[in-house]
C-alpha atoms as a PDB file:
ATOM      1  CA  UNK A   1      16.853   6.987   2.475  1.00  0.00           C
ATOM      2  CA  UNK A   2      17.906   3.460   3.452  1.00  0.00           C
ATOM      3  CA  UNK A   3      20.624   2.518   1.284  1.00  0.00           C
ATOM      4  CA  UNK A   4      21.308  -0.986  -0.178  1.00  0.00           C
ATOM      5  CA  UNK A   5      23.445  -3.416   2.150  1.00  0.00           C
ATOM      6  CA  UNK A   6      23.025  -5.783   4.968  1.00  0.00           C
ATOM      7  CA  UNK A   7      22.269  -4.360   8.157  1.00  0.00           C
ATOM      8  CA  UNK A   8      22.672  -6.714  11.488  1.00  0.00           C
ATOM      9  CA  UNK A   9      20.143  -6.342  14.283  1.00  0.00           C
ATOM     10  CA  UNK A  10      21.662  -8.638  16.425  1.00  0.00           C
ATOM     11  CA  UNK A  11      19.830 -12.163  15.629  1.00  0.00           C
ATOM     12  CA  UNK A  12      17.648 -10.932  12.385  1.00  0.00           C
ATOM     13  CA  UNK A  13      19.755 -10.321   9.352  1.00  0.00           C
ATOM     14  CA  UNK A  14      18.287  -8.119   6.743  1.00  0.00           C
ATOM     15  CA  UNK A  15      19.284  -7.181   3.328  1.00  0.00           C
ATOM     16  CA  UNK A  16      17.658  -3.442   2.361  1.00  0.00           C
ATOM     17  CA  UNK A  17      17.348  -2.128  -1.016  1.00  0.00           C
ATOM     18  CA  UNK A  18      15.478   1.167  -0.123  1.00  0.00           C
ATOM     19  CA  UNK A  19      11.934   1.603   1.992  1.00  0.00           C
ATOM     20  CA  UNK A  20      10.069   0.936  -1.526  1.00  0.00           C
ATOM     21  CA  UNK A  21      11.941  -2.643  -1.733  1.00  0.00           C
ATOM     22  CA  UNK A  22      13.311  -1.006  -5.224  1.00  0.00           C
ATOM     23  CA  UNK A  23      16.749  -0.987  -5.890  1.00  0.00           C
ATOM     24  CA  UNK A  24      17.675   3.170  -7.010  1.00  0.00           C
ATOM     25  CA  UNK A  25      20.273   2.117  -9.523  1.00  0.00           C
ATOM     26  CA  UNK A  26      17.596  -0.146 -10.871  1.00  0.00           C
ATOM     27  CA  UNK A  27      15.184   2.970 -11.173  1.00  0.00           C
ATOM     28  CA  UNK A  28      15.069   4.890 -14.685  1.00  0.00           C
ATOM     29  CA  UNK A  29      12.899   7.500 -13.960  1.00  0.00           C
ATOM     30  CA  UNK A  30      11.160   9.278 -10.937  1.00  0.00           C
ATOM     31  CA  UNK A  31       8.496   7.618  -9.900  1.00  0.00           C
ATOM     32  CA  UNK A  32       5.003   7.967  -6.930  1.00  0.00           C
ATOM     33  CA  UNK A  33       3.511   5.955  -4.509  1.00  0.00           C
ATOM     34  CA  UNK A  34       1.181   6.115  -2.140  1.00  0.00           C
ATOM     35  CA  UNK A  35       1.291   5.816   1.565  1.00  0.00           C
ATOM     36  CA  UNK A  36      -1.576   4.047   4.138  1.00  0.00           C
ATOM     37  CA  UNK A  37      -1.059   4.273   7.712  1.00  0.00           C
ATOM     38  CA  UNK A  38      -3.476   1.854   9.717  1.00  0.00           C
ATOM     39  CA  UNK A  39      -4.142   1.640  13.324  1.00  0.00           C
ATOM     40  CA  UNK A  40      -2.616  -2.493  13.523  1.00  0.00           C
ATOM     41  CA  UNK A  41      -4.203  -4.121  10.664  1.00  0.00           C
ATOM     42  CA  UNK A  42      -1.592  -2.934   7.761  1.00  0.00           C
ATOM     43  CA  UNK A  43      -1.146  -6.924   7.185  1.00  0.00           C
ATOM     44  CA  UNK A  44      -4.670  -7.740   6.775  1.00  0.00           C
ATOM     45  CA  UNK A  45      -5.287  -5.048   4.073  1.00  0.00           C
ATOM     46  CA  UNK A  46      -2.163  -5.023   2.303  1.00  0.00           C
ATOM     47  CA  UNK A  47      -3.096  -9.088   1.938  1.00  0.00           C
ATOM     48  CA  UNK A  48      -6.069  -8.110   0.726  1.00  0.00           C
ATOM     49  CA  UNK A  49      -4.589  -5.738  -1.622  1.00  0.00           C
ATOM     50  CA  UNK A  50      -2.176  -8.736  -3.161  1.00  0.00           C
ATOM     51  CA  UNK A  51      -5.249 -11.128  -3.620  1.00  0.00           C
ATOM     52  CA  UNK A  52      -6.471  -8.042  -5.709  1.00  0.00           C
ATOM     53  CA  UNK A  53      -3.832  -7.230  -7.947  1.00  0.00           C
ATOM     54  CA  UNK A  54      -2.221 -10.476  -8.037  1.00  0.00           C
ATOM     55  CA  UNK A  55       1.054  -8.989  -7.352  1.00  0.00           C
ATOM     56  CA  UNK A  56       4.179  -9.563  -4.510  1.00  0.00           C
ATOM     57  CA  UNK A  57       4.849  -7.776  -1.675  1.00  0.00           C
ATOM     58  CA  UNK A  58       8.725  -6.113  -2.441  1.00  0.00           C
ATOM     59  CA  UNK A  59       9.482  -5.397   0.968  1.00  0.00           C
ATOM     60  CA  UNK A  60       7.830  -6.290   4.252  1.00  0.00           C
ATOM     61  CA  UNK A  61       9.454  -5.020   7.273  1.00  0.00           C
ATOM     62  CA  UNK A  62       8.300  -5.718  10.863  1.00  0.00           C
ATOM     63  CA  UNK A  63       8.732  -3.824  14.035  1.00  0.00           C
ATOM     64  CA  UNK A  64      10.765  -6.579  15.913  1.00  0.00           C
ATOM     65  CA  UNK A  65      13.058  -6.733  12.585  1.00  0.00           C
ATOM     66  CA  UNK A  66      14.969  -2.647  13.675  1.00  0.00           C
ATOM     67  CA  UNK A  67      17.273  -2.275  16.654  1.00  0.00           C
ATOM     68  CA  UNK A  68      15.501  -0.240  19.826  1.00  0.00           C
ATOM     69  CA  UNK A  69      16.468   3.220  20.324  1.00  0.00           C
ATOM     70  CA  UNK A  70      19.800   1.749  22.427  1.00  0.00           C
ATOM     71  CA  UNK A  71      20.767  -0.110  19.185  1.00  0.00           C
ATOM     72  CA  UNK A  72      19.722  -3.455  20.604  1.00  0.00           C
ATOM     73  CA  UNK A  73      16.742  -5.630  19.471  1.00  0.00           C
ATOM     74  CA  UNK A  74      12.990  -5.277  20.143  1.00  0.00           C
ATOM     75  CA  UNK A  75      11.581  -8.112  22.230  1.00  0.00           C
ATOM     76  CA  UNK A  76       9.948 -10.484  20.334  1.00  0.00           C
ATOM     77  CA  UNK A  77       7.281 -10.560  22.902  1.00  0.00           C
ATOM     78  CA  UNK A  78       6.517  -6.672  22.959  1.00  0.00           C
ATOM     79  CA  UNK A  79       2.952  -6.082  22.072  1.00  0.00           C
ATOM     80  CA  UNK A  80       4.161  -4.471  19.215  1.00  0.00           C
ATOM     81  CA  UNK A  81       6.412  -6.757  18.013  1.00  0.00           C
ATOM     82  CA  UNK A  82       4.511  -8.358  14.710  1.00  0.00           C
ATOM     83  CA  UNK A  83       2.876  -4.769  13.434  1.00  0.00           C
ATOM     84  CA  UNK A  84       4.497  -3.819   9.720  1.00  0.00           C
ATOM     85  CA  UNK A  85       6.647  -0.922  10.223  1.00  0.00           C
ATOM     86  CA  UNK A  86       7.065  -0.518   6.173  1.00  0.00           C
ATOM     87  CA  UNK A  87       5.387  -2.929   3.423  1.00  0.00           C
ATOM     88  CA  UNK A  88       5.312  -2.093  -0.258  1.00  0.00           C
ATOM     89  CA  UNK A  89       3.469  -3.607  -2.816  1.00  0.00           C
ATOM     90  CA  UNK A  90       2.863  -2.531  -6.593  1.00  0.00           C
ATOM     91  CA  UNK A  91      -0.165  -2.289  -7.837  1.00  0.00           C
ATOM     92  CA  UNK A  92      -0.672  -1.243 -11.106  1.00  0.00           C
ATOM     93  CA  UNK A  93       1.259   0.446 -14.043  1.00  0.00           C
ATOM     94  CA  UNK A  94       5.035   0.757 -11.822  1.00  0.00           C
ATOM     95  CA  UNK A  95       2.836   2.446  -8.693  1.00  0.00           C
ATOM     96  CA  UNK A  96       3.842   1.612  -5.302  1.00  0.00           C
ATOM     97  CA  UNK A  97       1.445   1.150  -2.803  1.00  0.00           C
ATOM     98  CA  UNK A  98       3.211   1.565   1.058  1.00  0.00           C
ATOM     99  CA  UNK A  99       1.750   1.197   4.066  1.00  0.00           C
ATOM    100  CA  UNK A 100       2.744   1.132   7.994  1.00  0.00           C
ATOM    101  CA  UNK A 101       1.051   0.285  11.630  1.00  0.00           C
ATOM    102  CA  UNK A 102       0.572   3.575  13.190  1.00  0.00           C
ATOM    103  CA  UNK A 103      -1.090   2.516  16.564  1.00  0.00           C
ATOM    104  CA  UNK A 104      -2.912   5.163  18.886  1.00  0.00           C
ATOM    105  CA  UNK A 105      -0.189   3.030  21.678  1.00  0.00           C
ATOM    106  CA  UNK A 106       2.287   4.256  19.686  1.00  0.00           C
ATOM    107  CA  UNK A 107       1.969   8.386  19.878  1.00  0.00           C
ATOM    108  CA  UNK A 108      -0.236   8.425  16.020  1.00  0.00           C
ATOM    109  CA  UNK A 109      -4.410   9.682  15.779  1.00  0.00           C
ATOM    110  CA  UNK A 110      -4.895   8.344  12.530  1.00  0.00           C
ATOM    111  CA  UNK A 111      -8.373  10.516  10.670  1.00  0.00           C
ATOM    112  CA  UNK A 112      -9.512   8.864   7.717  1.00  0.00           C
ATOM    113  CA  UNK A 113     -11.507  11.399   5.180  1.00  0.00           C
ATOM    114  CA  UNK A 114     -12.053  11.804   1.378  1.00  0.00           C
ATOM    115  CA  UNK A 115      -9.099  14.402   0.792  1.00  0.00           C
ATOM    116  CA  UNK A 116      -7.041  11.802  -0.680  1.00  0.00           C
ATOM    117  CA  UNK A 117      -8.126   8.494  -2.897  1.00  0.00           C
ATOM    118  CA  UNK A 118      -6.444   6.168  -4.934  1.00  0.00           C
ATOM    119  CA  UNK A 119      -6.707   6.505  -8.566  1.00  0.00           C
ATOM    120  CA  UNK A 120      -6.182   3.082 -10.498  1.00  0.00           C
ATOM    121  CA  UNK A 121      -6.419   3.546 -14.529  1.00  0.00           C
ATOM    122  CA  UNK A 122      -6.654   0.453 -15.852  1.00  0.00           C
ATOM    123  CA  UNK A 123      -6.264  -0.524 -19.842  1.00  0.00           C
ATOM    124  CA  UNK A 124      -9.476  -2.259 -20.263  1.00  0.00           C
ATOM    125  CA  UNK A 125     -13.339  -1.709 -19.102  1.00  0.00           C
ATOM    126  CA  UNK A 126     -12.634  -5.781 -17.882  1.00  0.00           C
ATOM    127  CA  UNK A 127      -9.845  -5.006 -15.717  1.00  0.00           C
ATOM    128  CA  UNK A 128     -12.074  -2.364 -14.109  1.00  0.00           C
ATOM    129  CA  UNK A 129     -15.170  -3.890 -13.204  1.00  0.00           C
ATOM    130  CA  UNK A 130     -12.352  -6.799 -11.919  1.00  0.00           C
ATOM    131  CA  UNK A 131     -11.142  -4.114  -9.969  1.00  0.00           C
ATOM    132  CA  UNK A 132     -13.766  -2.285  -8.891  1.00  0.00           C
ATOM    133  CA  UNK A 133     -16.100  -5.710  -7.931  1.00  0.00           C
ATOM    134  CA  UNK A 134     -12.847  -6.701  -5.783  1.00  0.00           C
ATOM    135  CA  UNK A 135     -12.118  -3.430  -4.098  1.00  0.00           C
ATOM    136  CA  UNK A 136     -15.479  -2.299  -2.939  1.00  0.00           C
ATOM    137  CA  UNK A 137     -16.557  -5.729  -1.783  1.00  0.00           C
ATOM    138  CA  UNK A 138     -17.642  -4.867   1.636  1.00  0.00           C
ATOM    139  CA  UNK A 139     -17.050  -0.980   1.034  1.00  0.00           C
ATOM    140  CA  UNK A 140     -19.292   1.844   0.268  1.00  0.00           C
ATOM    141  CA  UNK A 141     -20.180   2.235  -3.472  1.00  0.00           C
ATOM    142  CA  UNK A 142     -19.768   5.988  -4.313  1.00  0.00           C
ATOM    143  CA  UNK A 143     -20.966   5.643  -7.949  1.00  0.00           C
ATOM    144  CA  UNK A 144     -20.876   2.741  -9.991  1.00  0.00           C
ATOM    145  CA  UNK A 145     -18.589   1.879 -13.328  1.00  0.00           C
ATOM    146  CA  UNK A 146     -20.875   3.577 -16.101  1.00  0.00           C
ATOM    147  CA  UNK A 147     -19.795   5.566 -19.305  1.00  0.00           C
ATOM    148  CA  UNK A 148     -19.264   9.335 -17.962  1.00  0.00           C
ATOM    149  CA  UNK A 149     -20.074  12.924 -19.674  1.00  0.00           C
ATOM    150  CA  UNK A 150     -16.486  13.472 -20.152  1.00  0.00           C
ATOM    151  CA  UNK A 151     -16.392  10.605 -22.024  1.00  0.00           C
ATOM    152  CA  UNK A 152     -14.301   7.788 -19.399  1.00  0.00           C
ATOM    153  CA  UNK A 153     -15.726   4.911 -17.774  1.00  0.00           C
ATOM    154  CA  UNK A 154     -15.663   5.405 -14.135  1.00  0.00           C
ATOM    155  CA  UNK A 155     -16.363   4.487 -10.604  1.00  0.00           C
ATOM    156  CA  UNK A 156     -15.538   5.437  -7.117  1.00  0.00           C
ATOM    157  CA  UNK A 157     -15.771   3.836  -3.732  1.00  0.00           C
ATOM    158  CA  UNK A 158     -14.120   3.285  -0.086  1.00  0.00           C
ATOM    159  CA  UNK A 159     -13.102  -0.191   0.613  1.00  0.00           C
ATOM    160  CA  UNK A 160     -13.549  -1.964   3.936  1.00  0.00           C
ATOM    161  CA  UNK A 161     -10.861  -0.658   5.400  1.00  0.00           C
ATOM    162  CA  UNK A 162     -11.882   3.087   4.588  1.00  0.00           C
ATOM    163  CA  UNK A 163      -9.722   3.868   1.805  1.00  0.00           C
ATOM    164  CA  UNK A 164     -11.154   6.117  -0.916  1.00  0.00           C
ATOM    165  CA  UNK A 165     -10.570   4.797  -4.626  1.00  0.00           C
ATOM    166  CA  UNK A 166     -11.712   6.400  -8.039  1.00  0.00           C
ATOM    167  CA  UNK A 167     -11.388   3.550 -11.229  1.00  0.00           C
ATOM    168  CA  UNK A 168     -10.790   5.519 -14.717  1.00  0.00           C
ATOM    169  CA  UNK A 169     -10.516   3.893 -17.859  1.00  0.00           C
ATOM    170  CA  UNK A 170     -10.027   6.207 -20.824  1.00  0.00           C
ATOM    171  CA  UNK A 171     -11.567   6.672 -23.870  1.00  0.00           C
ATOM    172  CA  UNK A 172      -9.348   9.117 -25.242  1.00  0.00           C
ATOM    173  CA  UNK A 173      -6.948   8.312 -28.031  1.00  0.00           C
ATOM    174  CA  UNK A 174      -3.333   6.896 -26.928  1.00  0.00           C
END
């Protein structure tokens, strides 16, 4: 864990809380997020994700902003120079969506599949057709918002950039 202080990469001058952009002695309790990895287009959907929830990034951390393996800094005019090598934004009741550019150029095979999605529980059936119209636009529909036999109101999709997401709102007492 990155812990808080100023760190100096020669001509970029950061100030680091922690990877999540949270401050620990700030924390209360444990908390989750989730993690993306994208092959160079982190920025795109994590904007996308803000116009969504309406929310600031915490922490956005580029590639060119850390020190080369030799301690000195990345050229600004490396290829990879611009891609986000941490970003965090949250999203919805304290979680922490993360994300990083994990380039095939850089040693990763990113697979995407349906063994992980992103579970948003909203407090209203409003907030989650909001959600779910803004999300999917341009995705794949898996089964529309609709009162369920359990008794929530639920969809699921994957979004244009191939990230599964199940929308719960439920009707059980509080």
């Amino acid at each position: 864990m990155i812990e808080k202080g100023d760190l100096d990469f020669g001509h970029t001058r950061i100030d680091i809380v922690d990877m999540t952009g949270v401050s620990r002695k700030d924390l209360t309790m444990a908390s989750v997020g989730t993690y993306l990895n994208f092959n160079g287009n982190t920025e795109e959907v994590f904007n996308f994700y803000k116009s969504v929830f309406g929310t600031e990034f915490t922490g956005i951390y580029r590639l060119a902003d850390m020190p080369g393996p030799d301690g000195s800094p990345m050229d600004k005019n490396d290829p990879h120079a611009n891609l986000i090598m941490h970003i965090s934004l949250p999203i919805t009741g304290g979680h922490m969506l993360m994300g990083t550019d994990a380039t095939e150029s850089m040693g990763f095979t990113l697979t995407f599949g349906n063994t992980v999605h992103i579970m948003v529980m909203p407090d209203s059936r409003e907030e989650a057709d909001r959600l779910f119209a803004a999300l999917s636009e341009g995705g794949k529909v898996d089964m529309e918002m609709a009162d369920q036999v359990w008794g929530d109101y639920y969809g699921s999709f994957t979004d244009k950039y191939g990230i599964p997401w199940m929308i719960d709102v439920s009707n059980s007492p509080q």
